[in-house]
Protein backbone atom coordinates (compact mmCIF):
# COMPACT_ATOMS: atom_id res chain seq x y z
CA UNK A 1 -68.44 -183.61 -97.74
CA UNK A 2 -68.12 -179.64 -98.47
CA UNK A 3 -66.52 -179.47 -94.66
CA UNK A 4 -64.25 -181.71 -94.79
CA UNK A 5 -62.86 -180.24 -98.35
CA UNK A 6 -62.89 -177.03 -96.43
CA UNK A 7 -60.93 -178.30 -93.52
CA UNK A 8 -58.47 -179.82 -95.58
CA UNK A 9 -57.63 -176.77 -97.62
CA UNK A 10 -57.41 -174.96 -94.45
CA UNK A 11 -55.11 -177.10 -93.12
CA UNK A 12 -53.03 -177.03 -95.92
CA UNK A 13 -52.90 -173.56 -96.14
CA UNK A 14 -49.88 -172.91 -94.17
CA UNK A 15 -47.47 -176.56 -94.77
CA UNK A 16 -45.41 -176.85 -97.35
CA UNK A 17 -47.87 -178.81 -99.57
CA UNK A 18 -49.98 -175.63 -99.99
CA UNK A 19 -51.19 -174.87 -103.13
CA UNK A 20 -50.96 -171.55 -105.08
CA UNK A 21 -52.05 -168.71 -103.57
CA UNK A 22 -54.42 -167.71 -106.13
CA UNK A 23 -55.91 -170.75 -105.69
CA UNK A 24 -56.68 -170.16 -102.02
CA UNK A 25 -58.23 -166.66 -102.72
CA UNK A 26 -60.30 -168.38 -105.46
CA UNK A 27 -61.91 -171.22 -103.27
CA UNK A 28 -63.04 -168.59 -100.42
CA UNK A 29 -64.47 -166.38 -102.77
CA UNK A 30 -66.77 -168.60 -104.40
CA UNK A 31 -70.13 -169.23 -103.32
CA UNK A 32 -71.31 -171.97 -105.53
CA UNK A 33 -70.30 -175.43 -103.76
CA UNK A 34 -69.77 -177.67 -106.50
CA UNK A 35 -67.24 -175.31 -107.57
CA UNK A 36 -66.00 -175.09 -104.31
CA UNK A 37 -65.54 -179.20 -104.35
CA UNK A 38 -63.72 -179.09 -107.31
CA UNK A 39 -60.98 -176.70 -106.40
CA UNK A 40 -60.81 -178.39 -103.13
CA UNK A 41 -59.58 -181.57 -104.99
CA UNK A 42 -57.33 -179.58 -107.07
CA UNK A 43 -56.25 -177.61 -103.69
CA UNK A 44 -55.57 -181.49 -101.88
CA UNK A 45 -56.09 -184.80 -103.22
CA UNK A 46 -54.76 -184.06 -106.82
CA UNK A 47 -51.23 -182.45 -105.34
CA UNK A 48 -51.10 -185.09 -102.04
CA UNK A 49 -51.43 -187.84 -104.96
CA UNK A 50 -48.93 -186.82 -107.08
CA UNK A 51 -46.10 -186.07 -104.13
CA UNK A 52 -46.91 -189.46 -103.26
CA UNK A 53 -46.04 -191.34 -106.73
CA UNK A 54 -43.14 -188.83 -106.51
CA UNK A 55 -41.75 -190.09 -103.36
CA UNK A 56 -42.83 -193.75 -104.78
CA UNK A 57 -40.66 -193.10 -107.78
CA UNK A 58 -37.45 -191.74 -106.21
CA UNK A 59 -37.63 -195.32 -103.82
CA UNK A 60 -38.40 -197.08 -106.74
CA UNK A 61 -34.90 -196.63 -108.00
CA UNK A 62 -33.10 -198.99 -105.23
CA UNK A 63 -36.10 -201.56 -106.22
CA UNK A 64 -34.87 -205.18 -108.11
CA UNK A 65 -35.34 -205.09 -111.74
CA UNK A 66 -37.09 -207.34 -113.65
CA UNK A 67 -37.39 -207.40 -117.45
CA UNK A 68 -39.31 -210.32 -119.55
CA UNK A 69 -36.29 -211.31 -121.46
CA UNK A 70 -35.56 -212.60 -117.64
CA UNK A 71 -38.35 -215.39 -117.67
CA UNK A 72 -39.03 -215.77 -121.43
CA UNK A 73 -38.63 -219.95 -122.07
CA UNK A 74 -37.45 -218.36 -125.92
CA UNK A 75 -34.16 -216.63 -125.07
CA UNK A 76 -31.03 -217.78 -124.74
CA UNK A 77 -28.89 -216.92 -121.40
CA UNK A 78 -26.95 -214.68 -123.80
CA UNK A 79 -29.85 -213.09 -124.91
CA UNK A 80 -30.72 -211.85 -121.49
CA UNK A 81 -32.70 -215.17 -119.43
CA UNK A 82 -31.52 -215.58 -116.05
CA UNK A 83 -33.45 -218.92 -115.01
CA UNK A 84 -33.96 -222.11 -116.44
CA UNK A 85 -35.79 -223.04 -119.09
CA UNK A 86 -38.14 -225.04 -117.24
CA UNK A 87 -39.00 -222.41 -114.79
CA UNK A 88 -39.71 -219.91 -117.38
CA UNK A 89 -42.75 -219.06 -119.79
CA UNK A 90 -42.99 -217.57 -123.56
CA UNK A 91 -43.04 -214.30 -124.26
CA UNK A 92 -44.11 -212.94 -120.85
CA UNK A 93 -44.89 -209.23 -120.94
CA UNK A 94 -43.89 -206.46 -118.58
CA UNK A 95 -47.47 -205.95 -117.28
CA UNK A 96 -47.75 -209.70 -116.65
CA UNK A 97 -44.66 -209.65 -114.35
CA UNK A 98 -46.88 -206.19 -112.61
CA UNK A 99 -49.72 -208.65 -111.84
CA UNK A 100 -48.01 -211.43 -110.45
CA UNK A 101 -46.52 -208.36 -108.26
CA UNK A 102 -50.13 -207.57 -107.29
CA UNK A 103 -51.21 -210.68 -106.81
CA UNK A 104 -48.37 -210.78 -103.99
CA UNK A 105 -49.36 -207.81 -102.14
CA UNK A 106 -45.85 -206.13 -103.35
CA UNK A 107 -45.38 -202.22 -104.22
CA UNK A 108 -44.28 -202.13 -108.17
CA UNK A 109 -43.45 -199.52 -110.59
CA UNK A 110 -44.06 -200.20 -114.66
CA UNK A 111 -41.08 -198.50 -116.49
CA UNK A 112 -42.94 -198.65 -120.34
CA UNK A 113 -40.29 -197.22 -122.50
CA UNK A 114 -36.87 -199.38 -121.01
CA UNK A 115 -35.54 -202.31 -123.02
CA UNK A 116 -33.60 -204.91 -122.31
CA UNK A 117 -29.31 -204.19 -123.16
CA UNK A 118 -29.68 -207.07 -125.33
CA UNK A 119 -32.86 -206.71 -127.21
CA UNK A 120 -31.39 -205.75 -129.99
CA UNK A 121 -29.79 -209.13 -130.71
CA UNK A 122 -32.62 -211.04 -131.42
CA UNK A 123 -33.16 -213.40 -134.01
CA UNK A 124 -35.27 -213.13 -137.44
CA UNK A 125 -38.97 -213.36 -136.09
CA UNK A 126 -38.10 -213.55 -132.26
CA UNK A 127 -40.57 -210.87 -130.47
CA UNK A 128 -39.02 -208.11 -128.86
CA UNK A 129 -40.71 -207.20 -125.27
CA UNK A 130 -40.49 -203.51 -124.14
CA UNK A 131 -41.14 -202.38 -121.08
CA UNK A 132 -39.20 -203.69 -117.47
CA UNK A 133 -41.09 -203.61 -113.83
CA UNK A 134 -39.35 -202.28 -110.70
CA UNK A 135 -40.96 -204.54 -107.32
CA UNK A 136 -40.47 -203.90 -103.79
CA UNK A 137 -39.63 -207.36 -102.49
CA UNK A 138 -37.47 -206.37 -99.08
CA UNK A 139 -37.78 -203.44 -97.12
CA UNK A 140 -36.11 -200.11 -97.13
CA UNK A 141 -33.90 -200.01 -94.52
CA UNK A 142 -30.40 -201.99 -93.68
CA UNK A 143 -32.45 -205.03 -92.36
CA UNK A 144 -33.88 -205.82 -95.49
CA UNK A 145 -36.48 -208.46 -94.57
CA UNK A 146 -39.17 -209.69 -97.74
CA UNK A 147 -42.54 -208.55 -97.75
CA UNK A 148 -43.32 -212.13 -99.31
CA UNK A 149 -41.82 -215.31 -98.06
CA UNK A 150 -43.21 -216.94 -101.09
CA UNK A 151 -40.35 -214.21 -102.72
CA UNK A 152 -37.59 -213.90 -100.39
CA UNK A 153 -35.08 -213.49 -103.00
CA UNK A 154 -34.90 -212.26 -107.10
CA UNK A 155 -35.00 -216.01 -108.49
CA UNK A 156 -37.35 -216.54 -105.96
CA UNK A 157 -39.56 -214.19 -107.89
CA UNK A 158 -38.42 -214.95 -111.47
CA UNK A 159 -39.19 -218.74 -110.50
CA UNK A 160 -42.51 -217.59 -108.99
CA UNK A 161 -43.98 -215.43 -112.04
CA UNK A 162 -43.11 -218.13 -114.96
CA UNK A 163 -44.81 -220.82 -112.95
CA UNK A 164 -47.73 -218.45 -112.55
CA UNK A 165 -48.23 -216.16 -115.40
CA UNK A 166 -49.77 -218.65 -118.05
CA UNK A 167 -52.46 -218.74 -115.36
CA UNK A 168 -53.02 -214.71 -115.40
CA UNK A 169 -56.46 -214.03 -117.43
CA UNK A 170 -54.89 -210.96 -119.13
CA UNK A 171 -52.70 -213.44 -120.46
CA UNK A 172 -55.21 -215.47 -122.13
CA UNK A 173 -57.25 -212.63 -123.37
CA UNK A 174 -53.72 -211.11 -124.74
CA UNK A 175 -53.15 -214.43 -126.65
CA UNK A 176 -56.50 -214.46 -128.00
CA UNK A 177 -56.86 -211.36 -129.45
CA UNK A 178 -53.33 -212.12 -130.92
CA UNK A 179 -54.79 -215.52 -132.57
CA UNK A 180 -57.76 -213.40 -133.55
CA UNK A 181 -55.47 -210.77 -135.49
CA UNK A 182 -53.63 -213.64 -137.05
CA UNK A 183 -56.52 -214.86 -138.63
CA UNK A 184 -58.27 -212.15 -139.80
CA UNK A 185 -54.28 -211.00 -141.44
CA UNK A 186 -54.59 -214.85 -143.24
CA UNK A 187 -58.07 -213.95 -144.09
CA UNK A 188 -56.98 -210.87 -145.82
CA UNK A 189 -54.44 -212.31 -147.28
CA UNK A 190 -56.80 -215.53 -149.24
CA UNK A 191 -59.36 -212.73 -150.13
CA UNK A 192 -56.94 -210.25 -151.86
CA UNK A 193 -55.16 -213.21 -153.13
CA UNK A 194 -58.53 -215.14 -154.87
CA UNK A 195 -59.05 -211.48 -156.28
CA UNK A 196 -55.63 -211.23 -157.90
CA UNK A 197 -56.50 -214.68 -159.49
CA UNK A 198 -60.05 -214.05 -160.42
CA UNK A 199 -58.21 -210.86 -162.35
CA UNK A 200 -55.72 -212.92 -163.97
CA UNK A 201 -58.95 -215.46 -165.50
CA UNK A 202 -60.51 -212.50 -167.07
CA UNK A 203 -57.30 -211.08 -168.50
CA UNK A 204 -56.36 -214.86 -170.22
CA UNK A 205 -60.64 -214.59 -171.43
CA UNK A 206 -60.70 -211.55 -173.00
CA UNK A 207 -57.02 -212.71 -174.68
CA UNK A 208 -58.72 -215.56 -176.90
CA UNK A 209 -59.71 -215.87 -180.13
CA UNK A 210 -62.92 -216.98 -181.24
């Protein structure tokens, strides 16, 4: 409600979370109150949510690391799998390993742009899988008890999301748009081919002699 966005820009005003002044002056000098919501949320919810992912991200860094060469049934222990084969899945992505954090109630962060040290040793037509998720599985301080006891430990959690993500929807969806962009590249493929060879009928035609 417009009171409570007034209340909480008031009591911002004088913490260390305040925003710029010039943004203060602004709110109590306008008189429309749709204007006045909207610099409210720039004034509070806006700069409480991003100190929050801020402080998130600076504890994210003593978090376990988990990348999908880690549970990918096609890699080789050299190649950067930590489990067995058994317990592992194909080509499991880093936003796959997110949800099965989610689905577990755990605190993750997505780190898009990290590879695996060993990704560039891949074989001809192995996929390479960017991306690595940071999950919370023990708490902060020196007592470090699990959040999960179905994840107590990292196997425990590698084990966990290759039994589990061939079950995730995204998953399915992911692999059926993939099967869908494979056939329409095949389709492609037969038309411009059957073209080429229709072209090469004409050419022999015209060639003859009556």
């Amino acid at each position: 409600s417009p009171s409570l966005s007034l209340s909480l820009s008031l009591s911002l005003s004088s913490s260390p979370l305040a925003p710029p002044v010039h943004r203060r002056w602004e709110y109590h000098h306008t008189s429309s109150w749709k204007q006045k919501r909207e610099l409210s949320g720039l004034v509070t919810m806006e700069h409480l949510r991003a100190m929050e992912q801020k402080e998130v991200l600076e504890k994210s860094k003593k978090w376990p690391v988990f990348y999908p060469n880690f549970i990918n049934k096609l890699r080789t222990y050299s190649q950067g799998r930590k489990i067995a084969k058994e317990k592992c899945c194909e080509n499991p992505t880093s936003l796959e390993i997110a949800h099965i954090a989610a689905s577990l109630k755990l605190k993750y962060v997505i780190e898009n742009y990290k590879l695996h040290p060993r990704a560039f040793k891949l074989k001809p037509g192995q996929m390479m899988l960017p991306g690595r998720v940071r999950v919370q599985l023990w708490s902060d301080d020196d007592k470090k008890e699990p959040f999960s006891t179905n994840v107590p430990t990292r196997k425990a959690f590698m084990e966990y999301a290759g039994k589990n993500i061939p079950n995730l929807k995204i998953r399915a969806e992911r692999i059926k748009q993939a099967q869908m962009r494979i056939q329409a590249h095949q389709a492609a493929v037969q038309k411009a081919q059957s073209k080429k060879s229709g072209r090469n009928k004409k050419k022999g035609k015209k060639g003859k002699r009556k």
